[in-house]
Each structure stands twice: as structure tokens, then as C-alpha cells.
PDB file of N, CA and C in Angstrom:
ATOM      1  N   UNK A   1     -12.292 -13.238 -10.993  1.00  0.00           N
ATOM      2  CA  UNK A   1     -11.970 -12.308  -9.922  1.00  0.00           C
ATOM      3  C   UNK A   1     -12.066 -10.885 -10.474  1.00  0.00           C
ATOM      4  N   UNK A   2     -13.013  -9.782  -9.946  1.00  0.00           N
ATOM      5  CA  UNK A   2     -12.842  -8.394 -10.359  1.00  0.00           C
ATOM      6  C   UNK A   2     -12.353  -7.507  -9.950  1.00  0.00           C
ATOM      7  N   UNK A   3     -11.425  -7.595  -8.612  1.00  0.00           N
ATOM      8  CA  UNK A   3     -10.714  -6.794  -7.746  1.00  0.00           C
ATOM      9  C   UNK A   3      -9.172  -6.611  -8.552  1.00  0.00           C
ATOM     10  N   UNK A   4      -9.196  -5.323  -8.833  1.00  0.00           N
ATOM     11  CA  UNK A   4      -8.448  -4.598  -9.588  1.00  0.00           C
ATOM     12  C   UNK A   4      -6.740  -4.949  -8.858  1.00  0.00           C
ATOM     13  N   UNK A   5      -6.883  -4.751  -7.743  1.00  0.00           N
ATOM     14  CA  UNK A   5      -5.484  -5.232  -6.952  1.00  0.00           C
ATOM     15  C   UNK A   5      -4.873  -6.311  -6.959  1.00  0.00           C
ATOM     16  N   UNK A   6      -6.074  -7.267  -6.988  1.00  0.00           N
ATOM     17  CA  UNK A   6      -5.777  -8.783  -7.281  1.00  0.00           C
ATOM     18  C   UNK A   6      -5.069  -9.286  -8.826  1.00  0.00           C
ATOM     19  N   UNK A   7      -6.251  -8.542  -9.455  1.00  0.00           N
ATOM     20  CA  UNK A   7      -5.093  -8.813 -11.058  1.00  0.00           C
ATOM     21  C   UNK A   7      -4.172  -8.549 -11.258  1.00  0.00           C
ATOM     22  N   UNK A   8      -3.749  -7.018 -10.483  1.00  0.00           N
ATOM     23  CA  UNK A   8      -2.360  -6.446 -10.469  1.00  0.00           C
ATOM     24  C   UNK A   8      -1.116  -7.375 -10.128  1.00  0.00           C
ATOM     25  N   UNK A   9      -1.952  -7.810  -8.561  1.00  0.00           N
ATOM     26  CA  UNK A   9      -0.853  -9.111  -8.173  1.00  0.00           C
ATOM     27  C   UNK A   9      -0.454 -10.185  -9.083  1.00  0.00           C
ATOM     28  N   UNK A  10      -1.436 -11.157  -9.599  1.00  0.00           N
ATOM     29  CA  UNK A  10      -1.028 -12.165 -10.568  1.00  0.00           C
ATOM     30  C   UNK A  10      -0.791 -11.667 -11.579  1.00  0.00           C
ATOM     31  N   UNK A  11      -0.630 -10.293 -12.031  1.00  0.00           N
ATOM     32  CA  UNK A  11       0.133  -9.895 -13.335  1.00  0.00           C
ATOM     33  C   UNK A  11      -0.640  -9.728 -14.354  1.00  0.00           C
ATOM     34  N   UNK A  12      -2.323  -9.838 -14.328  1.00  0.00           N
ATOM     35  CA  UNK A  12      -2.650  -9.954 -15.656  1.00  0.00           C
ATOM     36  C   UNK A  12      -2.931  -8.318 -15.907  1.00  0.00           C
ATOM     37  N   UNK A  13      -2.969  -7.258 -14.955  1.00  0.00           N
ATOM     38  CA  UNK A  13      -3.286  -5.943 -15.258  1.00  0.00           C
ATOM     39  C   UNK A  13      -1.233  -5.329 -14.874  1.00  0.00           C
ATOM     40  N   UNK A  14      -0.885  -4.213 -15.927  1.00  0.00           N
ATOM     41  CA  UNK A  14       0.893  -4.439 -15.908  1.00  0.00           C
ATOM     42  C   UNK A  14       0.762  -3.293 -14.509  1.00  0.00           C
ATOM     43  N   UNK A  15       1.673  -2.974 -14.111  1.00  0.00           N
ATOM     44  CA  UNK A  15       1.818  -2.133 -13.432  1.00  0.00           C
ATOM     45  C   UNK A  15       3.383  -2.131 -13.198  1.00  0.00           C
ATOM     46  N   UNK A  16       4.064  -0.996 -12.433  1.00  0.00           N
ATOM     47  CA  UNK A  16       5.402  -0.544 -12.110  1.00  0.00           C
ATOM     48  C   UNK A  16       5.963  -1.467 -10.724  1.00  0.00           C
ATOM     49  N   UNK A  17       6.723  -2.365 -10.618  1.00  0.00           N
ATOM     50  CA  UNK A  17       6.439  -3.533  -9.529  1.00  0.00           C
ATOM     51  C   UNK A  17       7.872  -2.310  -8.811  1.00  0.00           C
ATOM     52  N   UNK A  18       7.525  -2.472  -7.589  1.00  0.00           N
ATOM     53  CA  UNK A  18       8.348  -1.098  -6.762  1.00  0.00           C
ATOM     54  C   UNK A  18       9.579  -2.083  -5.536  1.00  0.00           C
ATOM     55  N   UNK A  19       8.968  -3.467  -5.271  1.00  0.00           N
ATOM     56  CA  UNK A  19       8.940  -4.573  -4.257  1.00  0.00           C
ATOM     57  C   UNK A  19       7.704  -5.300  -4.264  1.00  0.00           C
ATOM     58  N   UNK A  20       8.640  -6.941  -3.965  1.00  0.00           N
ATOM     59  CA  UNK A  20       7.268  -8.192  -3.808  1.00  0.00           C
ATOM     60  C   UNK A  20       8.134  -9.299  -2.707  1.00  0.00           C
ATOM     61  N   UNK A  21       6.980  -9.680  -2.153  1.00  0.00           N
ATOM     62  CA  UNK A  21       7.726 -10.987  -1.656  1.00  0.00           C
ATOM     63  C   UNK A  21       6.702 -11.993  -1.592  1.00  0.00           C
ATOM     64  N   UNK A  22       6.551 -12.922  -0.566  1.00  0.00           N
ATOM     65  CA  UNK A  22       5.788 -13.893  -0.546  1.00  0.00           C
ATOM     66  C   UNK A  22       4.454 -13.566  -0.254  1.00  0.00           C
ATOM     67  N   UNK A  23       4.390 -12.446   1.067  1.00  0.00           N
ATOM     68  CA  UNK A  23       3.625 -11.712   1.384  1.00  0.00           C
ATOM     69  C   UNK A  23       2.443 -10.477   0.352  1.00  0.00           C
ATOM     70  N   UNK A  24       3.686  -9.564  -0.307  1.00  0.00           N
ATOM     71  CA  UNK A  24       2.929  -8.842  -0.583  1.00  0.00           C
ATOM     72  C   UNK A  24       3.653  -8.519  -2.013  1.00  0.00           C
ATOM     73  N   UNK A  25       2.747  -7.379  -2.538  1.00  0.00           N
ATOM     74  CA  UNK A  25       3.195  -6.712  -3.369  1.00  0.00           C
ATOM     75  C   UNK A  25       3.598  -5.645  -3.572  1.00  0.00           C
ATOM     76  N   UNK A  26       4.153  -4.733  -4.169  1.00  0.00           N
ATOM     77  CA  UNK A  26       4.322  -2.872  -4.155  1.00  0.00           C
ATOM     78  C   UNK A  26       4.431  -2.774  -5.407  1.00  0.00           C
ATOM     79  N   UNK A  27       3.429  -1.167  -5.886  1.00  0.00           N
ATOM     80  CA  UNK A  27       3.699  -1.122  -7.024  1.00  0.00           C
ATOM     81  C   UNK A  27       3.765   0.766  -7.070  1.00  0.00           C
ATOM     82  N   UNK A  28       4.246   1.516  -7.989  1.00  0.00           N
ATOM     83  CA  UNK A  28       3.875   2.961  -8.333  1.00  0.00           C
ATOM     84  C   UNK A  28       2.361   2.919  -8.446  1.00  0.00           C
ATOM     85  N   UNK A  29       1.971   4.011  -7.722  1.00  0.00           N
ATOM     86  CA  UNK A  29       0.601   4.638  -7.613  1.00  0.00           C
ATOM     87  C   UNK A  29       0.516   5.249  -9.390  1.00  0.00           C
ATOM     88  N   UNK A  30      -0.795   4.631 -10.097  1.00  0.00           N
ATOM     89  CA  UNK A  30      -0.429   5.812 -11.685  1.00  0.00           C
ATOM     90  C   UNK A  30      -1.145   7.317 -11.161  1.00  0.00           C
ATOM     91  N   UNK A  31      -1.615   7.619 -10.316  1.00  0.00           N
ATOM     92  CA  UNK A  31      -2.361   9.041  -9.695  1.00  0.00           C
ATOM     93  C   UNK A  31      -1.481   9.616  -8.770  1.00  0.00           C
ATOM     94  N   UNK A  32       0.029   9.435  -8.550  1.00  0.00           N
ATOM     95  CA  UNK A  32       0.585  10.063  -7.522  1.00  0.00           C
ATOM     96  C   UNK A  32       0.424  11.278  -6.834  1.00  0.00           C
ATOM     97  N   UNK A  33      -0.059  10.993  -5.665  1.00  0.00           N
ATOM     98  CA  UNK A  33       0.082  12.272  -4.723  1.00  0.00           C
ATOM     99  C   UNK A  33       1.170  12.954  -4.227  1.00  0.00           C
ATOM    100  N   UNK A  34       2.476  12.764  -4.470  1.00  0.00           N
ATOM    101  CA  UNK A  34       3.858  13.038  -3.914  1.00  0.00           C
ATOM    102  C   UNK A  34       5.093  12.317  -5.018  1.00  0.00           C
ATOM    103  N   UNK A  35       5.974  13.020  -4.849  1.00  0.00           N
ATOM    104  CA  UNK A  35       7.129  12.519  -5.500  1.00  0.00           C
ATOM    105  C   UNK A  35       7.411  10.611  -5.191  1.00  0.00           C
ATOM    106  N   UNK A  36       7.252  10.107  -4.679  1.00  0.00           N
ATOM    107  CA  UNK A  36       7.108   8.898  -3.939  1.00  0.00           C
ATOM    108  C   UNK A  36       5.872   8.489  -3.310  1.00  0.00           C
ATOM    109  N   UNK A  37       5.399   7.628  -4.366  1.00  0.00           N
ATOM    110  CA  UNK A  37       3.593   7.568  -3.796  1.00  0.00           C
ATOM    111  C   UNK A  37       3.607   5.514  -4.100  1.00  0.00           C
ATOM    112  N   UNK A  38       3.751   5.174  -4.000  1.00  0.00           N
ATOM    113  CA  UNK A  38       3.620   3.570  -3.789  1.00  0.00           C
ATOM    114  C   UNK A  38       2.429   2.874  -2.992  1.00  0.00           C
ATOM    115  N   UNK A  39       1.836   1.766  -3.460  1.00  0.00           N
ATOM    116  CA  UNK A  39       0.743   1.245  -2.991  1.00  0.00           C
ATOM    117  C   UNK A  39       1.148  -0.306  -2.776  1.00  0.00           C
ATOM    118  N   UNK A  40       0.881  -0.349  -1.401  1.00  0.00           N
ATOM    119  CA  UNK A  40       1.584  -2.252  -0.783  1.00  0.00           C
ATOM    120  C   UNK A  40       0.325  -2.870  -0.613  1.00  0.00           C
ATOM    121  N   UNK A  41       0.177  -3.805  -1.121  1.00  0.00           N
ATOM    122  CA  UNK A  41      -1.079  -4.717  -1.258  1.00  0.00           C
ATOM    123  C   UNK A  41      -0.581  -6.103  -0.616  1.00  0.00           C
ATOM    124  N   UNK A  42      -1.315  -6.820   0.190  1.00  0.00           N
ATOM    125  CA  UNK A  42      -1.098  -7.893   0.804  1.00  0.00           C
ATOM    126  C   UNK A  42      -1.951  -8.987  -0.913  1.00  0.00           C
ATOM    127  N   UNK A  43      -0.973  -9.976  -0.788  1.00  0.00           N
ATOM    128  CA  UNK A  43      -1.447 -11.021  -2.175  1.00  0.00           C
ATOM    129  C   UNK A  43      -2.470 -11.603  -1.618  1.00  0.00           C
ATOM    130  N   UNK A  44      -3.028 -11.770  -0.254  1.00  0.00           N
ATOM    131  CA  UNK A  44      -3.937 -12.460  -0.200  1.00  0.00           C
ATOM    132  C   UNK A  44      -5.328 -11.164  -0.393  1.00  0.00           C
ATOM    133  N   UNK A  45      -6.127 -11.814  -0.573  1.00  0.00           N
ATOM    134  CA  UNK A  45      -7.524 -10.747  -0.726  1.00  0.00           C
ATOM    135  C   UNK A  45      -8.038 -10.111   0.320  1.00  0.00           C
ATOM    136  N   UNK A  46      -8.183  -9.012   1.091  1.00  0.00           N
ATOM    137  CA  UNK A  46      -8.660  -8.653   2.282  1.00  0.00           C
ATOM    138  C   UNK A  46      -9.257  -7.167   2.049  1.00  0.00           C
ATOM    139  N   UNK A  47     -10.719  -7.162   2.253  1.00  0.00           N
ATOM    140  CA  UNK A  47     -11.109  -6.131   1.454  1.00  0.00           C
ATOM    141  C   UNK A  47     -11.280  -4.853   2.393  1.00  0.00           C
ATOM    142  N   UNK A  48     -10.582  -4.548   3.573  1.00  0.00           N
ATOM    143  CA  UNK A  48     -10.109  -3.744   3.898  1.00  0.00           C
ATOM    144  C   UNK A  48      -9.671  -3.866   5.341  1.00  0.00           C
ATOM    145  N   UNK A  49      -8.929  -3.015   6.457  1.00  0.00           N
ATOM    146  CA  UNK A  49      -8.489  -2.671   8.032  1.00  0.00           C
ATOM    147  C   UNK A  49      -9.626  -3.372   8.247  1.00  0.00           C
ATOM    148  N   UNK A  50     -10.562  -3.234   8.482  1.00  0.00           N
ATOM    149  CA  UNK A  50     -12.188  -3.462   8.908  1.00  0.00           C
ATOM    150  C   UNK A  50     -12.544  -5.230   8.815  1.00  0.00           C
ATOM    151  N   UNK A  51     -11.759  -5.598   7.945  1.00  0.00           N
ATOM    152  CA  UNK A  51     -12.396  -7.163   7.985  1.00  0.00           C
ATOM    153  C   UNK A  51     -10.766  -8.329   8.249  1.00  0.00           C
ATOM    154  N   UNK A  52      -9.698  -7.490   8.581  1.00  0.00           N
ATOM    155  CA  UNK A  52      -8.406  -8.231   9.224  1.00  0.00           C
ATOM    156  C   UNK A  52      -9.028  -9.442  10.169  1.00  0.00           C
ATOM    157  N   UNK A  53      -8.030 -10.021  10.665  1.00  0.00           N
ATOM    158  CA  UNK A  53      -8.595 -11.141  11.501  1.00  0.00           C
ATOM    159  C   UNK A  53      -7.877 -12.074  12.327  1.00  0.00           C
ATOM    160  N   UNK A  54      -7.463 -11.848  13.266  1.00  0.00           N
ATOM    161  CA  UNK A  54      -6.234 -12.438  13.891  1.00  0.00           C
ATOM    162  C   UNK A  54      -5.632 -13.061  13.546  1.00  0.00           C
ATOM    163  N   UNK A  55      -5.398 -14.236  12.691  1.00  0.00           N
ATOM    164  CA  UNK A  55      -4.694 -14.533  11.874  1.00  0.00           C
ATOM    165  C   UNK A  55      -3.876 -13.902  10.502  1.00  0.00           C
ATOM    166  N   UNK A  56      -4.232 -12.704  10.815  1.00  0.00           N
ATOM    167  CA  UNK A  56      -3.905 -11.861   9.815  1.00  0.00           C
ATOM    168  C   UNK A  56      -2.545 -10.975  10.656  1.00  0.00           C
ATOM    169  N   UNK A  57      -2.002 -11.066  11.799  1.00  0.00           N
ATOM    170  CA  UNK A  57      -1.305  -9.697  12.473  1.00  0.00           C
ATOM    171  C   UNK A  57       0.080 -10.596  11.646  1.00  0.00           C
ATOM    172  N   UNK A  58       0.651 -11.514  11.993  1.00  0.00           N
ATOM    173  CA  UNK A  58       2.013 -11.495  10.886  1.00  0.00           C
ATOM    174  C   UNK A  58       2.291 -10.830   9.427  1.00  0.00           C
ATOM    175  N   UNK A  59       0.692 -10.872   8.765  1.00  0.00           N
ATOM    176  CA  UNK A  59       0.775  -9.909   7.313  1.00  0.00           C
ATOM    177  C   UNK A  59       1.022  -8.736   7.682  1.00  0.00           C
ATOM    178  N   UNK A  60       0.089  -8.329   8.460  1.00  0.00           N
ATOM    179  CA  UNK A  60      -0.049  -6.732   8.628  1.00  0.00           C
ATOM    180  C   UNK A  60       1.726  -6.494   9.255  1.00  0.00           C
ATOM    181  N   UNK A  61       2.075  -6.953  10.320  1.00  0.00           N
ATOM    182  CA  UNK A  61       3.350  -6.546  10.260  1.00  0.00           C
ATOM    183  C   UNK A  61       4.203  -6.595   8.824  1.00  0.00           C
ATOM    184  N   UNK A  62       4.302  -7.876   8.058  1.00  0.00           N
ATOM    185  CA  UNK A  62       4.940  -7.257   7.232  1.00  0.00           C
ATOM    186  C   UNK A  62       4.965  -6.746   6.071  1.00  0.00           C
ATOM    187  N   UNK A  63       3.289  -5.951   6.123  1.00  0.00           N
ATOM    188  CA  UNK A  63       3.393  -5.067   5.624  1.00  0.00           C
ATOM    189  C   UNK A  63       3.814  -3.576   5.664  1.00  0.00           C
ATOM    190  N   UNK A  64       3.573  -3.594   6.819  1.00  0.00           N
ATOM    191  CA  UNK A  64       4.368  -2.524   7.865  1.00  0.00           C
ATOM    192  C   UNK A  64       5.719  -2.452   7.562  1.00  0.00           C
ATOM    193  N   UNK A  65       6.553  -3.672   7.537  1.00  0.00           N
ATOM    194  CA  UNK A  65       7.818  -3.763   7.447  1.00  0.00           C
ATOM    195  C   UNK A  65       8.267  -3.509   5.655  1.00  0.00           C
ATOM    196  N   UNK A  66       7.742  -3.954   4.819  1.00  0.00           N
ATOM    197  CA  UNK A  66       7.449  -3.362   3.534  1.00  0.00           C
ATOM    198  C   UNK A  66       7.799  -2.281   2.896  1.00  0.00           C
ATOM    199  N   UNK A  67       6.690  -1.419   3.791  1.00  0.00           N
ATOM    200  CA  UNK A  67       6.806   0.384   3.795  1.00  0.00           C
ATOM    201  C   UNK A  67       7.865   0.844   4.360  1.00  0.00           C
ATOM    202  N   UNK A  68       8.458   0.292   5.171  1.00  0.00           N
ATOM    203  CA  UNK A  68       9.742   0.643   5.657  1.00  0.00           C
ATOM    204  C   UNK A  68      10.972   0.460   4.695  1.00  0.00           C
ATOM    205  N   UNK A  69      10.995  -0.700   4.524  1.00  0.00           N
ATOM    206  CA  UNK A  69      11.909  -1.225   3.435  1.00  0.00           C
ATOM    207  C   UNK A  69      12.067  -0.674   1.827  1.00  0.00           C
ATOM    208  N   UNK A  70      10.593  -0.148   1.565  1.00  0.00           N
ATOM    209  CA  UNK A  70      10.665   0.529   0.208  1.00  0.00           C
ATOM    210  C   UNK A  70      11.078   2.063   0.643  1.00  0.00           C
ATOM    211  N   UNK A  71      10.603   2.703   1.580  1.00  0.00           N
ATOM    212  CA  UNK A  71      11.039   3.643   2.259  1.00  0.00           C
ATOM    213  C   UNK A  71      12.551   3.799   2.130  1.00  0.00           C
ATOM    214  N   UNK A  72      13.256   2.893   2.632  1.00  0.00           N
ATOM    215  CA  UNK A  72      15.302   2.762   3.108  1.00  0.00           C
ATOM    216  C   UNK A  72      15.495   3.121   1.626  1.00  0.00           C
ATOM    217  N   UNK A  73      14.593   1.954   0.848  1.00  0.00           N
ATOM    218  CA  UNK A  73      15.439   2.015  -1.115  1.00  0.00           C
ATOM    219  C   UNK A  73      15.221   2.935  -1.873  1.00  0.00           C
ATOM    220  N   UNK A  74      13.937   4.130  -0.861  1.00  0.00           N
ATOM    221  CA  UNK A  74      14.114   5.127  -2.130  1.00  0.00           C
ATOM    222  C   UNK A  74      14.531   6.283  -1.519  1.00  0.00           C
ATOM    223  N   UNK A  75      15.228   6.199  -0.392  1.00  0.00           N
ATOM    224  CA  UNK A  75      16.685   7.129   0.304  1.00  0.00           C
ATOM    225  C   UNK A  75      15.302   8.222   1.374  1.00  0.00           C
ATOM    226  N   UNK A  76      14.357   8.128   1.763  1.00  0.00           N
ATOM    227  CA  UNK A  76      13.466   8.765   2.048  1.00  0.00           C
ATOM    228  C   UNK A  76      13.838   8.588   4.054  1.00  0.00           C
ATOM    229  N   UNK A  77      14.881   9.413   3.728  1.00  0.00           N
ATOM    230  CA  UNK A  77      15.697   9.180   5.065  1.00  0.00           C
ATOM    231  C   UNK A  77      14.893  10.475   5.874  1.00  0.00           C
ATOM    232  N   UNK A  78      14.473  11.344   5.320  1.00  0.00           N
ATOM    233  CA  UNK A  78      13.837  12.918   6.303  1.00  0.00           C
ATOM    234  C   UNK A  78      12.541  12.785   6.253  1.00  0.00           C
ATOM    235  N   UNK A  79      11.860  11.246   5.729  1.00  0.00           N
ATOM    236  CA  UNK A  79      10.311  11.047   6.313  1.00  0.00           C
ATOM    237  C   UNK A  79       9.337  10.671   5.674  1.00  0.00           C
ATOM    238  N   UNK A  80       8.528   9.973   5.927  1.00  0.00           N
ATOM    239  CA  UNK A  80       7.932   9.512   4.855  1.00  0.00           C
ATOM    240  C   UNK A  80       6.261   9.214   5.419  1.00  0.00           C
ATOM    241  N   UNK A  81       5.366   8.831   4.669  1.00  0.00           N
ATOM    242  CA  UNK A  81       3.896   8.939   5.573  1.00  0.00           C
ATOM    243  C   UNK A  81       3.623   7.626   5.184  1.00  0.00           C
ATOM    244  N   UNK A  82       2.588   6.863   6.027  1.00  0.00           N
ATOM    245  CA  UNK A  82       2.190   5.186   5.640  1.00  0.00           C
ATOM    246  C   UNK A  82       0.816   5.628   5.863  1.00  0.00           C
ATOM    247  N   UNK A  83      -0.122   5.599   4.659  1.00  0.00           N
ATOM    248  CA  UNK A  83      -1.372   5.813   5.156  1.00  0.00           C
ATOM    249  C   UNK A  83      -2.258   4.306   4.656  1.00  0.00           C
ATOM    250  N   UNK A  84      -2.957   3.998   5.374  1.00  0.00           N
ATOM    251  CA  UNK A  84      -4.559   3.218   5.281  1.00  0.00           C
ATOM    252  C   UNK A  84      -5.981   3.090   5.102  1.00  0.00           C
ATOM    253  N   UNK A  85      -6.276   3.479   4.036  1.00  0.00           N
ATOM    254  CA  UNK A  85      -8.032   4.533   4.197  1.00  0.00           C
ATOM    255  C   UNK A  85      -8.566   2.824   4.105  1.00  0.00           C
ATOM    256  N   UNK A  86      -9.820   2.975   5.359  1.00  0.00           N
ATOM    257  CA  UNK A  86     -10.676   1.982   5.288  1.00  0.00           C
ATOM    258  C   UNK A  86     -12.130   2.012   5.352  1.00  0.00           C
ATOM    259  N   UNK A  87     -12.151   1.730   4.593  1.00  0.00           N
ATOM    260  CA  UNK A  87     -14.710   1.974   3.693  1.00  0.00           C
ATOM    261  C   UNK A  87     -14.635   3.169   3.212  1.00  0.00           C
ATOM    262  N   UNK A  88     -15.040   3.392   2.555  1.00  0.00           N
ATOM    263  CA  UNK A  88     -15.795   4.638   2.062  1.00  0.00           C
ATOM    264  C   UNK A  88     -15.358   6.221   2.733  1.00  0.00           C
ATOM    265  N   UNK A  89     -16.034   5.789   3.921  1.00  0.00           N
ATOM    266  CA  UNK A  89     -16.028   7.383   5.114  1.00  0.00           C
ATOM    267  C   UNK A  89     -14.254   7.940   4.810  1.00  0.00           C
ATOM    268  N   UNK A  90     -13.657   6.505   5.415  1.00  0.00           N
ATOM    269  CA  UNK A  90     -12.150   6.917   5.064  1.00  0.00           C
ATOM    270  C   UNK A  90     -11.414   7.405   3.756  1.00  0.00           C
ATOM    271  N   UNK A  91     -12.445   7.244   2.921  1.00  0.00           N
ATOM    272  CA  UNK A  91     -11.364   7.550   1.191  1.00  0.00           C
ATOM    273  C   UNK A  91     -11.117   6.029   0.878  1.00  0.00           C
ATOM    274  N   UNK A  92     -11.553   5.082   1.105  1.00  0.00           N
ATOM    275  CA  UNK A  92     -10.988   3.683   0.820  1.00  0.00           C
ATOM    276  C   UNK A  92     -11.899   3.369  -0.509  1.00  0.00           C
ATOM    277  N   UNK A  93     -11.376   3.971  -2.079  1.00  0.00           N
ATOM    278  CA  UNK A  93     -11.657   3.979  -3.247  1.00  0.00           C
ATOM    279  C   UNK A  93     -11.593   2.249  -4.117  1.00  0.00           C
ATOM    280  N   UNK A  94     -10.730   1.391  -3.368  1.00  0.00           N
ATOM    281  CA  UNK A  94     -10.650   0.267  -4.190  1.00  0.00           C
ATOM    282  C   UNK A  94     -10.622  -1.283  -2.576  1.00  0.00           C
ATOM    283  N   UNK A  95     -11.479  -1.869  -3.213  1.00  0.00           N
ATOM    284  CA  UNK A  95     -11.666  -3.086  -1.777  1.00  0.00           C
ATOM    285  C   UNK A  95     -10.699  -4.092  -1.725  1.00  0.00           C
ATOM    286  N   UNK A  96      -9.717  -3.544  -1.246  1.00  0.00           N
ATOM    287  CA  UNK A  96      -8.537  -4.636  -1.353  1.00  0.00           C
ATOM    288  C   UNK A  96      -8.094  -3.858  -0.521  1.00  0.00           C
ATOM    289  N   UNK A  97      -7.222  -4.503   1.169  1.00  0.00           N
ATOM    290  CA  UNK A  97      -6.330  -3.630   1.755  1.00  0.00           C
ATOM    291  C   UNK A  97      -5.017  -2.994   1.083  1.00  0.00           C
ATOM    292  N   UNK A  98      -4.314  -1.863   1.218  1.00  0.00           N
ATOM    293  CA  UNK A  98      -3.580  -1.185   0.506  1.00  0.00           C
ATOM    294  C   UNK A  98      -3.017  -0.351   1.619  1.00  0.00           C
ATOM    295  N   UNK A  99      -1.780  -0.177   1.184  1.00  0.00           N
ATOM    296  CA  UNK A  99      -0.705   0.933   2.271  1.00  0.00           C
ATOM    297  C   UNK A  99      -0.606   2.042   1.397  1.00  0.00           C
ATOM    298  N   UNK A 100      -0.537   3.411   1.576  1.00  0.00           N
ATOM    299  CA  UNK A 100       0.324   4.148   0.132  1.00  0.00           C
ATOM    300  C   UNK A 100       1.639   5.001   1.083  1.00  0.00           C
ATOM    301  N   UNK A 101       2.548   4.513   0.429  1.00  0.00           N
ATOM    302  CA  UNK A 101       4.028   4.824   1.121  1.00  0.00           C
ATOM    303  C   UNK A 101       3.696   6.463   0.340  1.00  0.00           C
ATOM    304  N   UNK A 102       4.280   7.375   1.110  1.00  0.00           N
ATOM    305  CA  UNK A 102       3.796   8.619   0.233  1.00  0.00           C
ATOM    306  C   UNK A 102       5.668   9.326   0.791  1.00  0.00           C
ATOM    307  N   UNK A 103       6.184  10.266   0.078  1.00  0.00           N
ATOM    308  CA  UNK A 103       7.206  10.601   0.139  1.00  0.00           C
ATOM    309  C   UNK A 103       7.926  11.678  -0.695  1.00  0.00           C
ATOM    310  N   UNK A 104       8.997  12.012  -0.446  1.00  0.00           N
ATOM    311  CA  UNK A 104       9.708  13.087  -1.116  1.00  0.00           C
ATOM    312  C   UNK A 104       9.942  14.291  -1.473  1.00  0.00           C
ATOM    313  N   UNK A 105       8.221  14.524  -0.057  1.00  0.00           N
ATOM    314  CA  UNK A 105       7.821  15.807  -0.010  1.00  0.00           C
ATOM    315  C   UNK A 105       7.843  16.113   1.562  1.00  0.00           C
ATOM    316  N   UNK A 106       7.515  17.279   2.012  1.00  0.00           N
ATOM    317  CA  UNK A 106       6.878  17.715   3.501  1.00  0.00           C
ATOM    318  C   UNK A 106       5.651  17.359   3.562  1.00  0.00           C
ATOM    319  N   UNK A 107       5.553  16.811   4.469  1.00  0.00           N
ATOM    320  CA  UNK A 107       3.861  16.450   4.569  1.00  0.00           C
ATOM    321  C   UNK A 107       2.663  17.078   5.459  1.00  0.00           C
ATOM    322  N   UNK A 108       2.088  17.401   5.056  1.00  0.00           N
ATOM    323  CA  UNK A 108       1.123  18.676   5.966  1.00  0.00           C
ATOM    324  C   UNK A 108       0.369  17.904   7.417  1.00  0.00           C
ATOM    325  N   UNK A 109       0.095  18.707   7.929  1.00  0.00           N
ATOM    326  CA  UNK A 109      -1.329  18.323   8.628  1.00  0.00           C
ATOM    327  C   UNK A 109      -2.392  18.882   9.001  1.00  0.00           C
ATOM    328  N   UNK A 110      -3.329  19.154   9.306  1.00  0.00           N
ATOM    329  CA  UNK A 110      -4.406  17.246   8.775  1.00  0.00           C
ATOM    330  C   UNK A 110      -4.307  17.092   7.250  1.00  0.00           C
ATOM    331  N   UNK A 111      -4.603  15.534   6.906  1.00  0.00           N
ATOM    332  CA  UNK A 111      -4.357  15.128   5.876  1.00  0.00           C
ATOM    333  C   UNK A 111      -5.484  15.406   5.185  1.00  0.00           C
ATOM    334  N   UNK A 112      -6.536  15.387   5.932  1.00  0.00           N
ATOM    335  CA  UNK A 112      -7.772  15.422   4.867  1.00  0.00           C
ATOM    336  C   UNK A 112      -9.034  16.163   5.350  1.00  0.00           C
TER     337      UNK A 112
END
């Protein structure tokens, strides 16, 4: 397997584990964009928004629910951003779906 996210999950690449459950994973971003920058990876392989699949909307909720939850534990009570870049056009740098909980700052707009 060469998907960088995937190794992360089964542990063979180390990373900062932030939250996991059956579902997914969370780990510290090592490139942080914000004081609170976290990346939620679903354990199963899905190489981006673009190739989900109806059988997929229980993950995606809780991954949704995830970002929330790492959100409550790191006190990010005045706001926090959940972003999704998907292919290329979007900024979507690694083919594995990914959330990045971003936080601890004001957050501008437009993002990009």
C-alpha cells in the first residue's frame, strides 16, 4: 500500500494520534496552518469527496462528528473551521479523504 494516510492509520508511519475510533483516525498536521490544525482520515481508503458512495454517508457523518468532538477537547469553544479539499483544482495534495480541523485562531475569508 503507498498511500501515506493509510500507513499512518495502521501505524507503520508514527504520527501525533489527536483521536481514533473504529471509524476513523485524527492526527496533528506536521505543516500546521493554525494553532490547532488536525487531519481526520476515515481508516477505510477513499481517495477523495469525489469518489464517496452511498454507502459511505454513516462515515462521513462521523466524521463530521469527529471534528466536532476533537473541536469540544481542545476547548475551541469561539470557532473552529472543518475544511475538505477534493482533486487537485481544490488543494487536495494527498489521495486519501481528510478533514483538517483548523483552530485557535480568527479565521479569514475567502480561504484561498
Amino acid at each position: 500500500m503507498s498511500c501515506i494516510f493509510c500507513k499512518i492509520v495502521e501505524g507503520s508511519i508514527p504520527s501525533i494520534a489527536v483521536y481514533q475510533n473504529e471509524c476513523c483516525y485524527a492526527f496533528a498536521d506536521l505543516n500546521p496552518k493554525a494553532p490547532v490544525h488536525v487531519l481526520i482520515v476515515p481508516r477505510k481508503h477513499i481517495g477523495s469527496l469525489g469518489e464517496v458512495e452511498v454507502g459511505d454517508t454513516a462515515l462521513l457523518g462521523q466524521l463530521l462528528w469527529a471534528a466536532a468532538e476533537i473541536a469540544r477537547s481542545k476547548q475551541l469553544e469561539n470557532g473552529y473551521r472543518v475544511v475538505i479539499n477534493s482533486g487537485p483544482d481544490g488543494g487536495q495534495t494527498v489521495d486519501h479523504l481528510h478533514l483538517h480541523l483548523l483552530g485557535g485562531r480568527s479565521m479569514t475569508w475567502p480561504p484561498g
